[in-house]
Structures are given as C-alpha cells and as structure tokens.
N, C-alpha and C. Protein backbone atom coordinates (compact mmCIF):
# COMPACT_ATOMS: atom_id res chain seq x y z
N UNK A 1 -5.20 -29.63 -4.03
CA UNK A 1 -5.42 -28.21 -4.11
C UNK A 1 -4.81 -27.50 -2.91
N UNK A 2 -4.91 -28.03 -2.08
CA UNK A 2 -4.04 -27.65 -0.69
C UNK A 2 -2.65 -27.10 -0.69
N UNK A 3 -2.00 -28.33 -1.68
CA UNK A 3 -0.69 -28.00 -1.46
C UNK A 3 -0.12 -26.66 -2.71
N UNK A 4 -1.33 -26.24 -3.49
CA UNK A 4 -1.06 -25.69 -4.88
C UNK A 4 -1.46 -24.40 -3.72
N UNK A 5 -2.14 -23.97 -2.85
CA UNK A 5 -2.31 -22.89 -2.26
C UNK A 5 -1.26 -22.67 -1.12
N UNK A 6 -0.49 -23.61 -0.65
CA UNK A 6 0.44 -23.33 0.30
C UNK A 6 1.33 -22.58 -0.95
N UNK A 7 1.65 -23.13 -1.61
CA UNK A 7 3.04 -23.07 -2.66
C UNK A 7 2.89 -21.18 -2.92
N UNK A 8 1.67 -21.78 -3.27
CA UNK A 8 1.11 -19.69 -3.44
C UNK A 8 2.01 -18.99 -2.20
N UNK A 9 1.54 -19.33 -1.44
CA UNK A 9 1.46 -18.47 0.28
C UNK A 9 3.00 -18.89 0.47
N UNK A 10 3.63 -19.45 0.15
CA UNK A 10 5.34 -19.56 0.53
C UNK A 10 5.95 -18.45 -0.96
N UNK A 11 5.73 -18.79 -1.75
CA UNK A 11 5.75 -18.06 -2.64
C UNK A 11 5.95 -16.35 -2.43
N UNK A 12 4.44 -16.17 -2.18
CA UNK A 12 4.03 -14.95 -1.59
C UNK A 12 4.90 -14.07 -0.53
N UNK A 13 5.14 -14.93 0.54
CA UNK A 13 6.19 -15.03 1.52
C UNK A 13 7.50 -14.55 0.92
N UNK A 14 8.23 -15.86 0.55
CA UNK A 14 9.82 -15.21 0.15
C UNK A 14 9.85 -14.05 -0.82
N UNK A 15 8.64 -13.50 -1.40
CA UNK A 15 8.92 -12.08 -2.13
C UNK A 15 8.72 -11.13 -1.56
N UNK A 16 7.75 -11.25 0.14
CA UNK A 16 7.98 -10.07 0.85
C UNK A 16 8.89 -10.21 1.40
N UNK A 17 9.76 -11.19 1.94
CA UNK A 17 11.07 -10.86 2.83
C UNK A 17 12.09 -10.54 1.73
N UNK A 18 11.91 -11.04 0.62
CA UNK A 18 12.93 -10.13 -0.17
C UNK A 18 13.01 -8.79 -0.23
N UNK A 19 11.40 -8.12 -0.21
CA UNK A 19 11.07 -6.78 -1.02
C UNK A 19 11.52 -5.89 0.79
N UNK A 20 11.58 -6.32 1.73
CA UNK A 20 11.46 -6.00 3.34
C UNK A 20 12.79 -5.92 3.47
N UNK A 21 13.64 -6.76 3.09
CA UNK A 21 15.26 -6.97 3.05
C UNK A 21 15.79 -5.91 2.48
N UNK A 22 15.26 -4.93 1.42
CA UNK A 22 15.23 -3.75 0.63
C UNK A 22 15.49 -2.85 1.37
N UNK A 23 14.12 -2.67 1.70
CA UNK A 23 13.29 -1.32 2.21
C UNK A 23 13.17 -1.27 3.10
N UNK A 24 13.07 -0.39 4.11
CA UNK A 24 13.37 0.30 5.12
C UNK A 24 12.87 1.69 5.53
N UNK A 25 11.72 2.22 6.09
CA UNK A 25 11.05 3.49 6.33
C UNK A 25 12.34 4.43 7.31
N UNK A 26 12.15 5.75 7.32
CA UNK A 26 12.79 6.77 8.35
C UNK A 26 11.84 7.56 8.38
N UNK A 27 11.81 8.06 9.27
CA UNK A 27 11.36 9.59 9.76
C UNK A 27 11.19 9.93 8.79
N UNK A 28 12.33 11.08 7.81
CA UNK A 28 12.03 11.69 6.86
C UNK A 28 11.36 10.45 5.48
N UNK A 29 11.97 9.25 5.24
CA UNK A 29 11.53 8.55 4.06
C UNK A 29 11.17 7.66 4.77
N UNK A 30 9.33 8.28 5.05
CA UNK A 30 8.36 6.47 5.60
C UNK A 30 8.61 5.51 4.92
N UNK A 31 7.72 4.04 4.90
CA UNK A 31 7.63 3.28 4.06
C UNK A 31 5.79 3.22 3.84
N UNK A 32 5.54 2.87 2.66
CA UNK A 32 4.38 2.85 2.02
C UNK A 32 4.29 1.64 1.81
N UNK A 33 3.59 1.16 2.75
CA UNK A 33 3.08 -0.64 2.96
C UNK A 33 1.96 -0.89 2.52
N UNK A 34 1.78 -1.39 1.03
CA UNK A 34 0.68 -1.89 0.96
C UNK A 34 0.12 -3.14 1.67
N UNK A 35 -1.22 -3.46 1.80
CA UNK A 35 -1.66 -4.88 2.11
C UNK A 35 -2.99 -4.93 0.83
N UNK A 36 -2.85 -6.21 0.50
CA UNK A 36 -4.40 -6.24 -0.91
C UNK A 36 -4.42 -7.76 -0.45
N UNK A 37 -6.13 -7.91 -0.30
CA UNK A 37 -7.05 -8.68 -0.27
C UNK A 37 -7.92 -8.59 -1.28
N UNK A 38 -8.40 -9.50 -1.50
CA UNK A 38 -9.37 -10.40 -2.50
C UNK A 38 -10.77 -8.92 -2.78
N UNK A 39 -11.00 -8.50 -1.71
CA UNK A 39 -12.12 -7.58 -0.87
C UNK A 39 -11.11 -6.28 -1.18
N UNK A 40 -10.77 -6.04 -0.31
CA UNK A 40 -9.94 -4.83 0.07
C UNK A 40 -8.48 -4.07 -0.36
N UNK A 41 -8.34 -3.08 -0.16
CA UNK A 41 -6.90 -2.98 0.00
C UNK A 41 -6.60 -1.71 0.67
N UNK A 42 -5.54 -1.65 1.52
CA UNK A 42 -5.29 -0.54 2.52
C UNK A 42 -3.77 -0.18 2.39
N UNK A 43 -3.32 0.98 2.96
CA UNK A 43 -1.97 1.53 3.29
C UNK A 43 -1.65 2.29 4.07
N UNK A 44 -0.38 2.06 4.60
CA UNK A 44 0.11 2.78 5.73
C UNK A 44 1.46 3.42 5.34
N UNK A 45 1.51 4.45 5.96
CA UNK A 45 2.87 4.98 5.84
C UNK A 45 3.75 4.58 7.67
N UNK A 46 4.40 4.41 7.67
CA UNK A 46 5.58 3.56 8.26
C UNK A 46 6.96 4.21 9.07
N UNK A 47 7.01 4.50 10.16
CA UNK A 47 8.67 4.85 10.72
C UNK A 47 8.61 3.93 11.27
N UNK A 48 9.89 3.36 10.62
CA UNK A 48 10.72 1.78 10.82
C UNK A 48 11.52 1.83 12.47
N UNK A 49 12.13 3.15 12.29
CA UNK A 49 12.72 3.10 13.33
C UNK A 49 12.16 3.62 14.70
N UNK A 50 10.94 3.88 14.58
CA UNK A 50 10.02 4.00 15.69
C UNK A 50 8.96 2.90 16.01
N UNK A 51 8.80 2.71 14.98
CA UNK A 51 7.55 1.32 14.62
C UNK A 51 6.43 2.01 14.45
N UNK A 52 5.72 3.43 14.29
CA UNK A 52 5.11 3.89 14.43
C UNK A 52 4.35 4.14 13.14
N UNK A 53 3.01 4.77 13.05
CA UNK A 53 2.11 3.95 11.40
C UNK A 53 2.16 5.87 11.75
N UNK A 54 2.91 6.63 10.51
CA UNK A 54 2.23 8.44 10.26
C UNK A 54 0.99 8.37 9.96
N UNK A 55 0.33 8.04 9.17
CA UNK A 55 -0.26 8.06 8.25
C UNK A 55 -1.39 6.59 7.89
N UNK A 56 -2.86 6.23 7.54
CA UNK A 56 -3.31 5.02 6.76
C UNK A 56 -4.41 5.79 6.00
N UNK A 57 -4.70 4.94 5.21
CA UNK A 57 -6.03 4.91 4.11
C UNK A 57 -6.18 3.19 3.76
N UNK A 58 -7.76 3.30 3.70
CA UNK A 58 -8.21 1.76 3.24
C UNK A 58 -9.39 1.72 2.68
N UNK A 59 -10.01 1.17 1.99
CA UNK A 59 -11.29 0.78 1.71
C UNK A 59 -12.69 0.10 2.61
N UNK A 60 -11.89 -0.24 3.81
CA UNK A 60 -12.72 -0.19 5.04
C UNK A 60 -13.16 1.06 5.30
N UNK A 61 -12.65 2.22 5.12
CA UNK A 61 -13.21 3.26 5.26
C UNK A 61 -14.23 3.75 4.39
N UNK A 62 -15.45 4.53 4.95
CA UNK A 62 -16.51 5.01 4.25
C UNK A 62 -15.78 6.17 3.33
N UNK A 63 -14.84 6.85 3.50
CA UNK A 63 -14.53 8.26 3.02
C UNK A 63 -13.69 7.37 1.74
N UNK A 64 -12.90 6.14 1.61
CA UNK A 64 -12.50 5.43 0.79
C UNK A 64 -13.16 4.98 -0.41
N UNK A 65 -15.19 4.21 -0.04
CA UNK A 65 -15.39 3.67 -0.89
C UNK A 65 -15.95 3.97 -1.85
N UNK A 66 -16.09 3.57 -2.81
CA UNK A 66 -16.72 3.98 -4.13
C UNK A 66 -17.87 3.21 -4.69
N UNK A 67 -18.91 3.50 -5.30
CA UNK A 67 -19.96 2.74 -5.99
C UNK A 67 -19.79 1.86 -7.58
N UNK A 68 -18.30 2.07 -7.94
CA UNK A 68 -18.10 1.31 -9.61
C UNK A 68 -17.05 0.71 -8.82
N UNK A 69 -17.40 -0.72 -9.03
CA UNK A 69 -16.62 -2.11 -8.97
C UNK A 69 -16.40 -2.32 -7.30
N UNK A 70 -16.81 -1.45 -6.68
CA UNK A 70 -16.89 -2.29 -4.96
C UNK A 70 -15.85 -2.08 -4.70
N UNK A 71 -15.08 -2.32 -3.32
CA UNK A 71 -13.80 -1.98 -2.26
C UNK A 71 -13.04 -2.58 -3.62
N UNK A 72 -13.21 -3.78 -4.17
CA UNK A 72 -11.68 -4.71 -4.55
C UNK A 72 -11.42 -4.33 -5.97
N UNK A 73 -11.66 -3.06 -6.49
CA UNK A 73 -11.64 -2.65 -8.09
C UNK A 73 -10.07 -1.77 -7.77
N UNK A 74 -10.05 -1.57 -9.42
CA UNK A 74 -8.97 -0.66 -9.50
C UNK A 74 -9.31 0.88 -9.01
N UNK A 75 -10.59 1.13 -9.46
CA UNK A 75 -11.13 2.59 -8.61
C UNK A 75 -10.81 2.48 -7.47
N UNK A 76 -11.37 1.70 -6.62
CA UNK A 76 -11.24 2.27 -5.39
C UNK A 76 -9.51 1.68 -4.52
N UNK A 77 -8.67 1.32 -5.61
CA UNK A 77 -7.32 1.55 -5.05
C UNK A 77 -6.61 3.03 -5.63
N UNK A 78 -7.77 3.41 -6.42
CA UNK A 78 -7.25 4.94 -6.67
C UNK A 78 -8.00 5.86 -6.25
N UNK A 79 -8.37 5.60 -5.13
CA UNK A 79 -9.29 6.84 -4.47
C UNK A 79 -8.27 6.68 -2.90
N UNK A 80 -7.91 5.35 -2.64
CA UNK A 80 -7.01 4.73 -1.52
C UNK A 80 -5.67 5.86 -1.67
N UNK A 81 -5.10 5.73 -2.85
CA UNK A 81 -4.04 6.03 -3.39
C UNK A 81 -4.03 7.87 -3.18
N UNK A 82 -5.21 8.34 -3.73
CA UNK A 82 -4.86 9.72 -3.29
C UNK A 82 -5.15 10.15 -2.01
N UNK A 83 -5.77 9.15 -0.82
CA UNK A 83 -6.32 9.63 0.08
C UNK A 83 -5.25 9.75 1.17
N UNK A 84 -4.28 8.65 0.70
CA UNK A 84 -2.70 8.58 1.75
C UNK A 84 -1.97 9.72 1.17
N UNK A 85 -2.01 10.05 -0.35
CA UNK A 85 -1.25 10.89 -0.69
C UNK A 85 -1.03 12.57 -0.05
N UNK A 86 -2.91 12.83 -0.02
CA UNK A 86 -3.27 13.99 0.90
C UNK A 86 -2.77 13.76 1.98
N UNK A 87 -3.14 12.29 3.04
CA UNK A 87 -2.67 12.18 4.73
C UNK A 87 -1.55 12.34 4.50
N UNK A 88 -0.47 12.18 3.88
CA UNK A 88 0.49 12.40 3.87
C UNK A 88 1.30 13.82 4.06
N UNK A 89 0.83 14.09 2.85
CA UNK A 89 1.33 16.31 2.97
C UNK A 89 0.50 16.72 4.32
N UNK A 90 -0.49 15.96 4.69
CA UNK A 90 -0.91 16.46 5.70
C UNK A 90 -0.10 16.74 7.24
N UNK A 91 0.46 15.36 7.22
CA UNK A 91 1.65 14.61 8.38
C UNK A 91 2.86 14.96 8.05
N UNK A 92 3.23 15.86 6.64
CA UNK A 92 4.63 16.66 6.77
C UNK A 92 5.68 15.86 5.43
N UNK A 93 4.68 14.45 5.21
CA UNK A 93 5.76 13.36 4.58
C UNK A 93 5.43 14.16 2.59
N UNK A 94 6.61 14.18 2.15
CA UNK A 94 6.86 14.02 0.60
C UNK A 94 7.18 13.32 -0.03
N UNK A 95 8.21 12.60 0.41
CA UNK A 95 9.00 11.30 -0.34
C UNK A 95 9.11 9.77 0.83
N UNK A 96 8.94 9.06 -0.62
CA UNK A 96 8.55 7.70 0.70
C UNK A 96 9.09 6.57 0.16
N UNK A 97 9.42 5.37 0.83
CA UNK A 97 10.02 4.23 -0.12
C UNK A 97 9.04 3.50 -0.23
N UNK A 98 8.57 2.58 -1.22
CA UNK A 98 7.45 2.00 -1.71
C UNK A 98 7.48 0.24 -1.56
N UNK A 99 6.80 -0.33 -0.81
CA UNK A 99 6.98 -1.27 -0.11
C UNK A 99 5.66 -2.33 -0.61
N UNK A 100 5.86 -3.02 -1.42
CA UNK A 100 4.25 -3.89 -2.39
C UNK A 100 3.67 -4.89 -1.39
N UNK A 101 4.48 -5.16 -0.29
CA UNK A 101 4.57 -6.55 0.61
C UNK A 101 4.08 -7.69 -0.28
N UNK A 102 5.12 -7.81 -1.27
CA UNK A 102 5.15 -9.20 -1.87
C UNK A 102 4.06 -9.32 -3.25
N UNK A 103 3.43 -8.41 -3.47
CA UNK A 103 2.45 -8.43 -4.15
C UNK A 103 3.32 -8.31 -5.57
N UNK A 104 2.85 -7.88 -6.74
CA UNK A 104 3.14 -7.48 -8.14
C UNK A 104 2.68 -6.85 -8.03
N UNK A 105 3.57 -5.52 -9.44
CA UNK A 105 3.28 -4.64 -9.03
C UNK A 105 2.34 -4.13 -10.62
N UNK A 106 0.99 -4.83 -9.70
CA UNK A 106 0.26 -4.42 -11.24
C UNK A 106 -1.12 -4.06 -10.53
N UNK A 107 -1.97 -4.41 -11.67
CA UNK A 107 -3.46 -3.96 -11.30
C UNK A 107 -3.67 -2.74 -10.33
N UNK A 108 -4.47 -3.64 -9.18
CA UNK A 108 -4.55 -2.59 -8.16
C UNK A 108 -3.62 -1.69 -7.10
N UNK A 109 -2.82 -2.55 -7.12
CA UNK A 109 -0.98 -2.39 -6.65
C UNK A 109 -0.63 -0.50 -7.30
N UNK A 110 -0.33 -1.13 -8.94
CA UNK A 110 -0.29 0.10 -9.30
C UNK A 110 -0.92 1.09 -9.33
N UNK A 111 -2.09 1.11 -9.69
CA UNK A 111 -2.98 2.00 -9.64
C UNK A 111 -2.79 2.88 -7.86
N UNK A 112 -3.09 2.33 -6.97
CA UNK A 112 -2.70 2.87 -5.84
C UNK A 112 -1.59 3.86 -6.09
N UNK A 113 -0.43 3.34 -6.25
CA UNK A 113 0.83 3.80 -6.33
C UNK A 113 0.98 5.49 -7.44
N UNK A 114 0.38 5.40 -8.48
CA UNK A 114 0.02 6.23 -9.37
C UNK A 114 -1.01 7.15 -8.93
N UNK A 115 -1.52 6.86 -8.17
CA UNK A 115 -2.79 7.55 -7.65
C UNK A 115 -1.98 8.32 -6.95
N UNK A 116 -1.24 7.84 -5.76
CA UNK A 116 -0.16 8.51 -4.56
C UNK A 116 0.59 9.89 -5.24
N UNK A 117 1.38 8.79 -6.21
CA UNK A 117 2.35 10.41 -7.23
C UNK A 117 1.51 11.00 -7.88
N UNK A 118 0.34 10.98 -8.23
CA UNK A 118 -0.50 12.38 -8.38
C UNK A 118 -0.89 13.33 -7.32
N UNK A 119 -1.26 12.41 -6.35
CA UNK A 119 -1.53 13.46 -5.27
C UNK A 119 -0.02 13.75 -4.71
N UNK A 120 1.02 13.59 -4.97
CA UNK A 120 1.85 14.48 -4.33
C UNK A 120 2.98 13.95 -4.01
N UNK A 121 3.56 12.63 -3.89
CA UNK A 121 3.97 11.76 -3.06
C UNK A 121 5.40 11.48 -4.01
N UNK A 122 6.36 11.21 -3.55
CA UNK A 122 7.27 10.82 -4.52
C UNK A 122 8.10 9.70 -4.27
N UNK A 123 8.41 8.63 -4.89
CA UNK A 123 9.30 7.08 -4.59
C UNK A 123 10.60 7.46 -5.22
C-alpha cells in the first residue's frame, strides 16, 4: 500500500510541474493557486515576479465556513471561490491565470473556480 500511495504523490507531482511550467502570475495577471486537502481547501492569488501572495481565502477561515457538508464539501469551495473573487476586485485584480497545482479539475477544484467567475474574476 505504500508504494500505491507514493505512485499517487509522484503522480500528483509531475502534473503540478507540468501545470507550473504553464503558468506564470504578473502584476496585472496574478496566479490563482489552488491547494485541496482531504479537510480543506484554500487560495491565493500570486505575483510571480515579486513572490508576493495579493490576495487568500480558505476554509480555515471562520468568514469561509459553512454548516452543509463541513470545510471539505463542494459548498464550502464555493463560498472559498467567491470570497477571493471579492478580495480580489478588492486588491485591484480582474483577470488571473488559473493554476489547479496538480489537482483535476473537477469537484471541488471546479466549483471554486466557477464560484470566482461569478464573483467577478476572469481566466
């Protein structure tokens, strides 16, 4: 079972240095870094060429969580999703490049992402 969970985690790996090899944040076009855990999931908006985070939202946060299905549901990656979308217009940003870090881009992934381009945000 060991080696069936490394395989995962290398796996996992060469699709974020692929998806990283891509994408690239600026000033004007952050990057929108997801991270998703089992529990959680959070995002940051990103200047690459500063290293600097504009912008986060997460489900660690109280203003994030929700009472249907707990931090790790699809709700509360769509409460995540509009909450960067607002920090965002807030911090000046409109358009952003969309960055899964290796994930698929489904379930809670998307939902986030859909949540974002409602509140405002554009990939």
């Amino acid at each position: 079972m060991a080696t069936r969970a490394k395989g995962r985690e290398a796996a996992r790996s060469r699709r974020q240095r692929r998806v990283r090899k891509k994408v690239v944040g600026t000033t004007e076009r952050p990057r929108l870094a997801v991270y998703r855990s089992n529990k959680h999931i959070s995002v940051q908006l990103i200047d690459d060429s500063t290293g600097q985070t504009m912008a986060a939202a997460s489900t660690y946060e109280s203003a994030c969580s929700t009472d249907e299905g707990g931090t790790g549901s699809v709700a509360a990656a769509k409460v995540v999703g509009t909450a960067i979308g607002e920090r965002a217009s807030a911090a000046g940003v409109d358009t952003v490049v969309f960055d899964r870090g290796g994930n698929r881009y489904h379930g809670r992934v998307a939902a986030l992402a859909d949540a974002a381009r409602d509140a405002g945000l554009k990939f």
